[in-house]
PDB file of N, CA and C in Angstrom:
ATOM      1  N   UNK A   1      49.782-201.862  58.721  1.00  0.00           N
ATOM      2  CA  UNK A   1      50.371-202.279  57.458  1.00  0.00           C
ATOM      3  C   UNK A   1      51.579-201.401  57.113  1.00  0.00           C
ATOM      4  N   UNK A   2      51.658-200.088  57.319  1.00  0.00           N
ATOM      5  CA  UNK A   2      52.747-198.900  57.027  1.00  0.00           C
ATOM      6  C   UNK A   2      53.674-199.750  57.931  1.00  0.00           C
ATOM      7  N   UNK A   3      53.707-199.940  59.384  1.00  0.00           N
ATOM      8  CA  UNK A   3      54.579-200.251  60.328  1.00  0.00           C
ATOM      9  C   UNK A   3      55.053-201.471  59.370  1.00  0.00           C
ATOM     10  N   UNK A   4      54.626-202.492  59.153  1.00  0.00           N
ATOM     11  CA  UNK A   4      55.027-203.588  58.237  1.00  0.00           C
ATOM     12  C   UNK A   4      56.000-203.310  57.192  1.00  0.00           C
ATOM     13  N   UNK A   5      55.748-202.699  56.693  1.00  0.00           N
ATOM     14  CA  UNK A   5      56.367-202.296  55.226  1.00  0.00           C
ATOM     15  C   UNK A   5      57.286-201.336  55.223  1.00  0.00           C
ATOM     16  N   UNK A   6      57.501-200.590  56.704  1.00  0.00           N
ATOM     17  CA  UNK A   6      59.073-199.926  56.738  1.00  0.00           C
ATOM     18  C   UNK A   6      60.166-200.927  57.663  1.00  0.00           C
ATOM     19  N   UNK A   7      59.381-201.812  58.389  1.00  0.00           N
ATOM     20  CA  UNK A   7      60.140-202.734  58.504  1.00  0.00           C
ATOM     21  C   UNK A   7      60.763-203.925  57.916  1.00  0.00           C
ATOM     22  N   UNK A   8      60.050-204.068  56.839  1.00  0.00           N
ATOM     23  CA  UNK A   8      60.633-205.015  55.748  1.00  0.00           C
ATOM     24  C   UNK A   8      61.432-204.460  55.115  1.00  0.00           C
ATOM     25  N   UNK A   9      61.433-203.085  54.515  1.00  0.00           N
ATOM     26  CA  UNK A   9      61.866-202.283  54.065  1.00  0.00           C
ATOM     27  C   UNK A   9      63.051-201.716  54.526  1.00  0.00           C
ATOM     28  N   UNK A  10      63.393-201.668  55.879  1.00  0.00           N
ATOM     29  CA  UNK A  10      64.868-200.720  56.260  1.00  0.00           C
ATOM     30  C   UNK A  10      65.721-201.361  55.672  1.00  0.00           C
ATOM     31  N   UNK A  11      66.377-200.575  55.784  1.00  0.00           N
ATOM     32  CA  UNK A  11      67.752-200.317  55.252  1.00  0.00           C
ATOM     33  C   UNK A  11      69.052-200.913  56.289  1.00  0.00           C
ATOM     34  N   UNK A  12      68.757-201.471  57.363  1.00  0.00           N
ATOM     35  CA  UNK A  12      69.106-202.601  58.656  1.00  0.00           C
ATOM     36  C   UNK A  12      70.113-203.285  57.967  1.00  0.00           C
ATOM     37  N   UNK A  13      71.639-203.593  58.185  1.00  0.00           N
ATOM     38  CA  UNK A  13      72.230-204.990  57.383  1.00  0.00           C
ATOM     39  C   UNK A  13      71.268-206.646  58.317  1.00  0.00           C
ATOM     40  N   UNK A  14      70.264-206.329  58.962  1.00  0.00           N
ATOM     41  CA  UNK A  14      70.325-207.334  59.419  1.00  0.00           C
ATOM     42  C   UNK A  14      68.816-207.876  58.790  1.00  0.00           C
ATOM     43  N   UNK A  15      68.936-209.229  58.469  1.00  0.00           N
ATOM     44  CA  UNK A  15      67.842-210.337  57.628  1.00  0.00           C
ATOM     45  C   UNK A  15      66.553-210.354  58.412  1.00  0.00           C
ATOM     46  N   UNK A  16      65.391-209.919  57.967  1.00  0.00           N
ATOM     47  CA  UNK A  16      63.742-210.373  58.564  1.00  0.00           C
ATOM     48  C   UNK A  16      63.963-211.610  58.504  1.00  0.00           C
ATOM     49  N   UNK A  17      63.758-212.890  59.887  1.00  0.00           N
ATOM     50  CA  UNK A  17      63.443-214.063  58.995  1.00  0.00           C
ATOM     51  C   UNK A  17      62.160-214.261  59.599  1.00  0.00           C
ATOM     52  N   UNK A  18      61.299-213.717  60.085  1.00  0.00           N
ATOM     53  CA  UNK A  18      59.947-213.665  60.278  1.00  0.00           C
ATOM     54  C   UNK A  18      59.189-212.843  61.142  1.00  0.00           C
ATOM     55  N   UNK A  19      58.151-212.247  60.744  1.00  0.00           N
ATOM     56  CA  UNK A  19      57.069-211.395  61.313  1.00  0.00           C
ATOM     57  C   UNK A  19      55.939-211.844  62.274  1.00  0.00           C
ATOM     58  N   UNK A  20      55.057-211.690  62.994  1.00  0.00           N
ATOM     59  CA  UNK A  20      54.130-212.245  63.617  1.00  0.00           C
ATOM     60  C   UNK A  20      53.639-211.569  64.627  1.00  0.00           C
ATOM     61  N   UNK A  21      52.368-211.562  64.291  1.00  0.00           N
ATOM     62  CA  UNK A  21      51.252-210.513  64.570  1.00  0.00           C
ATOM     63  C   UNK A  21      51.443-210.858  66.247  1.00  0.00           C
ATOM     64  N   UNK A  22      51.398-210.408  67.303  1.00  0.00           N
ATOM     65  CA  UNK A  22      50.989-211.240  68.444  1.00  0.00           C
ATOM     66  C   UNK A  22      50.277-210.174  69.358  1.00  0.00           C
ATOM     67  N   UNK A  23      49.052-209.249  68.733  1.00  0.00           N
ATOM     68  CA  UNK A  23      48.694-208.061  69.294  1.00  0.00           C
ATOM     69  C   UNK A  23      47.422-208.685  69.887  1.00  0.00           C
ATOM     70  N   UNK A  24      47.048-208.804  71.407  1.00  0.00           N
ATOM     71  CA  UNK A  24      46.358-208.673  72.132  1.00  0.00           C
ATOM     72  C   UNK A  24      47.017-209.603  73.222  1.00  0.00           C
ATOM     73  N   UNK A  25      48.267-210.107  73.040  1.00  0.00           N
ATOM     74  CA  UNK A  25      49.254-210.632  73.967  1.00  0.00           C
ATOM     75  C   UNK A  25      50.201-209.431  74.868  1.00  0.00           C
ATOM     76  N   UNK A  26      50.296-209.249  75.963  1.00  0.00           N
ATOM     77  CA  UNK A  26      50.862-208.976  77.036  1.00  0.00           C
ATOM     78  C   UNK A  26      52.410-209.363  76.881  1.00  0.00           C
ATOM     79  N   UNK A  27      53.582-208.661  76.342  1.00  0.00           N
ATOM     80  CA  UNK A  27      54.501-208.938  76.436  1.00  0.00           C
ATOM     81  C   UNK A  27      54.867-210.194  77.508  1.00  0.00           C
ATOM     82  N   UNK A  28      54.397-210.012  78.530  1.00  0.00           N
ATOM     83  CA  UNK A  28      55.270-211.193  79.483  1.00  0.00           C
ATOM     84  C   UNK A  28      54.320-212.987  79.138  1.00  0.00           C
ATOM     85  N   UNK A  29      53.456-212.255  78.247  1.00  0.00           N
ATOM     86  CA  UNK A  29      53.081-213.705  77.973  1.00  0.00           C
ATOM     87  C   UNK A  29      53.467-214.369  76.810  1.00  0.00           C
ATOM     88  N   UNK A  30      54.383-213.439  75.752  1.00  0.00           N
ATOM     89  CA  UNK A  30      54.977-214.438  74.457  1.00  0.00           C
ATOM     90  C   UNK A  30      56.566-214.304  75.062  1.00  0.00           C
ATOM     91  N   UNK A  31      56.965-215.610  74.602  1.00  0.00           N
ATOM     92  CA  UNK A  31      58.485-216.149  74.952  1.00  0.00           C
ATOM     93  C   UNK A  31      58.853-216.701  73.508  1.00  0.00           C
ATOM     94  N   UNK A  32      60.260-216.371  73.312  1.00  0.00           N
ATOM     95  CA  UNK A  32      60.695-216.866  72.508  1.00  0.00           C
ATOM     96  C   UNK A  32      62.382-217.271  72.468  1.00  0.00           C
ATOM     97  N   UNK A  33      62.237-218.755  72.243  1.00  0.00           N
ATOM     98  CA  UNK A  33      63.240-219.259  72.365  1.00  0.00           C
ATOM     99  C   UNK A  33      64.224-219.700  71.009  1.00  0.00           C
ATOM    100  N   UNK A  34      65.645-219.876  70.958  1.00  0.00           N
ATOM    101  CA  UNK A  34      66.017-220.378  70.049  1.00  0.00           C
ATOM    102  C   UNK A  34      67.618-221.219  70.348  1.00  0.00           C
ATOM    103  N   UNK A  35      66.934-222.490  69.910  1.00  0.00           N
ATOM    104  CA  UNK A  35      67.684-223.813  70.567  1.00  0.00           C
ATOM    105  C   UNK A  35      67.473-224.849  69.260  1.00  0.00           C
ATOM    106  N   UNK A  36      68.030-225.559  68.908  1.00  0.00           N
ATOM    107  CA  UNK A  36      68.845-226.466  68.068  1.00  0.00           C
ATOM    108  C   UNK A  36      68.664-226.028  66.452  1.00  0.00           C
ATOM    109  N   UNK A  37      68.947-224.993  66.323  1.00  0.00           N
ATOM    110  CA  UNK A  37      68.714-224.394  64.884  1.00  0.00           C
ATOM    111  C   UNK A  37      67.123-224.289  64.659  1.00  0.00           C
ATOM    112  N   UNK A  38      66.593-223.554  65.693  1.00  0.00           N
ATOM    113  CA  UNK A  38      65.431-223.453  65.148  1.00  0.00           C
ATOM    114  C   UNK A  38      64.704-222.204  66.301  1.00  0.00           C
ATOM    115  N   UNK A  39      64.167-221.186  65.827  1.00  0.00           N
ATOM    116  CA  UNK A  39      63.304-220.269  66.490  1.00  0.00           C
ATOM    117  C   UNK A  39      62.070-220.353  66.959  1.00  0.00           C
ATOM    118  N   UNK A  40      61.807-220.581  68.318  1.00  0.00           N
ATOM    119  CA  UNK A  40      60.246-220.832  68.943  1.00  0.00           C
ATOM    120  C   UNK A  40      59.672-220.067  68.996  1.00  0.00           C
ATOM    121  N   UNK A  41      58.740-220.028  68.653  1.00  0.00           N
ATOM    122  CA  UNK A  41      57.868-218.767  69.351  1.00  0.00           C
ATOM    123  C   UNK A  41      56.199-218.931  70.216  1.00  0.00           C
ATOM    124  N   UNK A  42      55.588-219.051  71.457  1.00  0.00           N
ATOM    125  CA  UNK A  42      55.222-219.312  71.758  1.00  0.00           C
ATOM    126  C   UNK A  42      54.408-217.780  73.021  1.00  0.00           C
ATOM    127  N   UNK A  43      53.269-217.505  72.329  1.00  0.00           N
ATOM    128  CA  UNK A  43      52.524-217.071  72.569  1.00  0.00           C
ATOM    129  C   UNK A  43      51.447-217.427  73.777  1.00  0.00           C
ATOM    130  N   UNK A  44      50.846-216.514  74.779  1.00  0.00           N
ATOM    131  CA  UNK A  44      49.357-217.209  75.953  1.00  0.00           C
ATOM    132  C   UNK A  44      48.789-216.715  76.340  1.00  0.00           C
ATOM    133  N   UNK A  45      47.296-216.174  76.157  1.00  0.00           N
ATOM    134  CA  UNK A  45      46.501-215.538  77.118  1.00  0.00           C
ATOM    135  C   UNK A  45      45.542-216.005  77.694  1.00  0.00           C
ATOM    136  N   UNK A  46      45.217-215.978  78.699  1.00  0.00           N
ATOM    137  CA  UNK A  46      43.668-216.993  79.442  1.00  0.00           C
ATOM    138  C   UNK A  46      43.165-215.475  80.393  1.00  0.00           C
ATOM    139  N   UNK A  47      42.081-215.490  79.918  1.00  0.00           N
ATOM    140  CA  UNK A  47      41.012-214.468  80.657  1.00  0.00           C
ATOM    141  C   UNK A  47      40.092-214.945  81.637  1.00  0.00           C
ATOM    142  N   UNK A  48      39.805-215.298  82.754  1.00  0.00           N
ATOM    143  CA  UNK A  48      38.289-215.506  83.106  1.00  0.00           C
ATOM    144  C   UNK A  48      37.420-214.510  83.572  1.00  0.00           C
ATOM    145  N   UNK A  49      36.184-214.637  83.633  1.00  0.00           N
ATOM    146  CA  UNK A  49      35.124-213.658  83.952  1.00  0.00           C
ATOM    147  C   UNK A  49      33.954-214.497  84.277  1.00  0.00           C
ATOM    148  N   UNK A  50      33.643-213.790  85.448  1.00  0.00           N
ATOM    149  CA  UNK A  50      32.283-214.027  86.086  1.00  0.00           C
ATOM    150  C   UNK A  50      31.107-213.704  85.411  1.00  0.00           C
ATOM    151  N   UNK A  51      29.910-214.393  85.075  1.00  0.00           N
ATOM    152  CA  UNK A  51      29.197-213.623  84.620  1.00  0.00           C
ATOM    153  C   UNK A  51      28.067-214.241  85.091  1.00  0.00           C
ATOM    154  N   UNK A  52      26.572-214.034  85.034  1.00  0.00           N
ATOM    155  CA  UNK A  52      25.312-214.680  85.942  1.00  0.00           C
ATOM    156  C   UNK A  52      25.355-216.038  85.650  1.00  0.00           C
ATOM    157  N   UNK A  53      25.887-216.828  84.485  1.00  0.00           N
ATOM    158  CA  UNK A  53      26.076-218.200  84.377  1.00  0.00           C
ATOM    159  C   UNK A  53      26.917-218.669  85.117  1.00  0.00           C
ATOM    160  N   UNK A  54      27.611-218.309  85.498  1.00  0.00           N
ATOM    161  CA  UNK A  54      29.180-218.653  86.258  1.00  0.00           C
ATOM    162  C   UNK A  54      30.073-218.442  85.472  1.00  0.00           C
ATOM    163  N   UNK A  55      31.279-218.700  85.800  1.00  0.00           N
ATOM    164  CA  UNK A  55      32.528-218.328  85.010  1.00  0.00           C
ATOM    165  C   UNK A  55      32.989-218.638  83.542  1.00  0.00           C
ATOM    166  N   UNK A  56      33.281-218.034  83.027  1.00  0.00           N
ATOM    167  CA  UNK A  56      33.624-218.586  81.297  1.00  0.00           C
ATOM    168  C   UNK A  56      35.473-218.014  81.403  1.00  0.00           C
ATOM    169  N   UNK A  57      35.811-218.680  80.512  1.00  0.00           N
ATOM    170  CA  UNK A  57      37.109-218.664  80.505  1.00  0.00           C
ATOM    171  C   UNK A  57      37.542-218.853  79.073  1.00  0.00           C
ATOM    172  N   UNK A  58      38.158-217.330  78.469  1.00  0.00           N
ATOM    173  CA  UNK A  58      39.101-217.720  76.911  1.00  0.00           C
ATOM    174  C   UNK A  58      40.284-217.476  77.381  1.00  0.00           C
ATOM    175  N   UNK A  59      40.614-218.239  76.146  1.00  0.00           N
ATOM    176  CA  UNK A  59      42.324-218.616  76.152  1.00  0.00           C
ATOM    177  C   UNK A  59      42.697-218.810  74.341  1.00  0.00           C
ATOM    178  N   UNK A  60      44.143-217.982  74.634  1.00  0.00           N
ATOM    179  CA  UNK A  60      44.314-217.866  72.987  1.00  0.00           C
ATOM    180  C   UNK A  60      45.676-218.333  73.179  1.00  0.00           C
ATOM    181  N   UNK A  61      46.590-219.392  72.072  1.00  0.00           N
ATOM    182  CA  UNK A  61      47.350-219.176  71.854  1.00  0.00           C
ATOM    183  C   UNK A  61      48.308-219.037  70.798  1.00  0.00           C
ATOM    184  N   UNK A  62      49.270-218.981  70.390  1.00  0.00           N
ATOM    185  CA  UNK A  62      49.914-219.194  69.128  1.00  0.00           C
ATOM    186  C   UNK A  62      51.597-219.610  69.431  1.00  0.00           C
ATOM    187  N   UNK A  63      51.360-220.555  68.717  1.00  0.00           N
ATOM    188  CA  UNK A  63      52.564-221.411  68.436  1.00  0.00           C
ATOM    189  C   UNK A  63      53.585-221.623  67.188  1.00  0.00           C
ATOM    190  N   UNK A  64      54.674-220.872  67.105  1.00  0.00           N
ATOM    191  CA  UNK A  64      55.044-221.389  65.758  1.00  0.00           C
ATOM    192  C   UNK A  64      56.920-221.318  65.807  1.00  0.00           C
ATOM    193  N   UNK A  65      57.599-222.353  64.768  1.00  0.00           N
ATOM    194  CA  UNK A  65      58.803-222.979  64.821  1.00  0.00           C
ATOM    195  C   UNK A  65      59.398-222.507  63.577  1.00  0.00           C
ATOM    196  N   UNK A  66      60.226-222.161  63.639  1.00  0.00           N
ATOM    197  CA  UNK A  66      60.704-221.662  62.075  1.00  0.00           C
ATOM    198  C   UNK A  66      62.063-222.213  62.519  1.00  0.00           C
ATOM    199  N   UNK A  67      62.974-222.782  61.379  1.00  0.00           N
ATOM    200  CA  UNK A  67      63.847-223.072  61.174  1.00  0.00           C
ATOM    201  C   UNK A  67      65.020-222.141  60.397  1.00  0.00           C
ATOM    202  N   UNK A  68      66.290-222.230  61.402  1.00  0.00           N
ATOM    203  CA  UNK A  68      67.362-221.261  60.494  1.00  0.00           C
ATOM    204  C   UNK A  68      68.153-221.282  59.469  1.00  0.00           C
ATOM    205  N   UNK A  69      68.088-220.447  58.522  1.00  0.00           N
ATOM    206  CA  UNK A  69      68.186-220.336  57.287  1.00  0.00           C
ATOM    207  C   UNK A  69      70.175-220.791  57.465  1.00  0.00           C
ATOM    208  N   UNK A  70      70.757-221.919  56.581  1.00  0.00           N
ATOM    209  CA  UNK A  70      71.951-222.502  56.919  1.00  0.00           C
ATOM    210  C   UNK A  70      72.984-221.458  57.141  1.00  0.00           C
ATOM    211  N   UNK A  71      74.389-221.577  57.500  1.00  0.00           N
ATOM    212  CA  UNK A  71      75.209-220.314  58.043  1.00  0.00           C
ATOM    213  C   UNK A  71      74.699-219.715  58.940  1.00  0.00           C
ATOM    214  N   UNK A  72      73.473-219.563  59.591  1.00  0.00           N
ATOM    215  CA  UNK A  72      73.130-218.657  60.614  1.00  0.00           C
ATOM    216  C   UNK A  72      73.333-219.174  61.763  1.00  0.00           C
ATOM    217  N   UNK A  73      74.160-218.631  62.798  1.00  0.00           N
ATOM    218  CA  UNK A  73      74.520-219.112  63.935  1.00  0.00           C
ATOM    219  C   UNK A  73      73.264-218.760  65.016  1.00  0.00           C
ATOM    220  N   UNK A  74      73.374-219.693  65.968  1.00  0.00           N
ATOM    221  CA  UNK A  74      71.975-219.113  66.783  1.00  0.00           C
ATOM    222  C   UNK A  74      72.619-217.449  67.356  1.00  0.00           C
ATOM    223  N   UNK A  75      73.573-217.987  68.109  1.00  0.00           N
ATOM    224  CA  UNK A  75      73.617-216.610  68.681  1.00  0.00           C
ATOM    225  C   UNK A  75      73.700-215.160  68.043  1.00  0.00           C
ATOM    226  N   UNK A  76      73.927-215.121  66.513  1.00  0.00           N
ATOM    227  CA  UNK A  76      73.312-213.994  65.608  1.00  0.00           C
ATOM    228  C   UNK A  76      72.129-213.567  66.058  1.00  0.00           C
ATOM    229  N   UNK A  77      71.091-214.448  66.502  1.00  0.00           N
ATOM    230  CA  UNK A  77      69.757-213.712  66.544  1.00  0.00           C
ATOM    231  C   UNK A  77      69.274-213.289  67.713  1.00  0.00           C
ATOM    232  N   UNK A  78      68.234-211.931  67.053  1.00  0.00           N
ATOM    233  CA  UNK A  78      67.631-211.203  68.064  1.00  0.00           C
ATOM    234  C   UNK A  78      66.017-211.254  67.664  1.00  0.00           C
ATOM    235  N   UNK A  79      65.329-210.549  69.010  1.00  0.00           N
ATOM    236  CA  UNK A  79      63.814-210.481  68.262  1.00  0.00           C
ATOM    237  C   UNK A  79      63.599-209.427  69.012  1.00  0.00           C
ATOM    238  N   UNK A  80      62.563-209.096  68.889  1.00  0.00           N
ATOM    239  CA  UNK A  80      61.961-207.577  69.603  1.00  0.00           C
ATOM    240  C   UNK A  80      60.478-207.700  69.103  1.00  0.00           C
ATOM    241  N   UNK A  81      59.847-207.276  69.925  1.00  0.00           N
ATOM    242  CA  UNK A  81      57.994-207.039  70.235  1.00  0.00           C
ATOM    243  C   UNK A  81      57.740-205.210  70.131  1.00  0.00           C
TER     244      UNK A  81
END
C-alpha cells in the first residue's frame, strides 16, 4: 500500500492512467499492448502438477482495456512492472 501511494503521489510530470496488481505473474507472462487509442493489458499463468490423482492444472488470468484519455498520443506512453 506505501509502494502505491508514493507512486500516485510523485512528483513525475508524467499522468498515472492506471495501476494493476499483477503479483504472482512472471514478468514474461503479462504483455501489454497499445493500439487504436486504447491500452491492453493482458496477463497468464498455467501451473500443472502431478499429484496421486493425476494431474491438476491452474491457470489465472487477467485481462483489462482502458481507453486514452483525449490529446494523448499513443506513442506518449510507457508502462513498467
Amino acid at each position: 500500500q506505501r509502494r502505491r501511494n508514493r507512486l500516485l503521489n510523485s512528483s513525475h510530470n508524467h499522468k498515472l492512467l492506471a495501476l494493476m496488481d499483477v503479483k504472482g505473474f512472471d514478468p514474461k507472462e503479462v504483455t501489454v499492448t497499445v493500439k487504436d487509442g486504447k491500452v491492453k493489458v493482458l496477463a497468464e499463468h498455467e501451473e500443472e502438477h502431478t499429484t496421486a490423482r493425476g494431474k491438476e492444472y491452474n491457470y489465472r488470468n487477467i485481462r483489462k482495456e482502458i481507453s486514452l484519455p483525449p490529446g494523448v498520443s499513443e506513442d506518449e506512453v510507457t508502462c513498467s512492472l
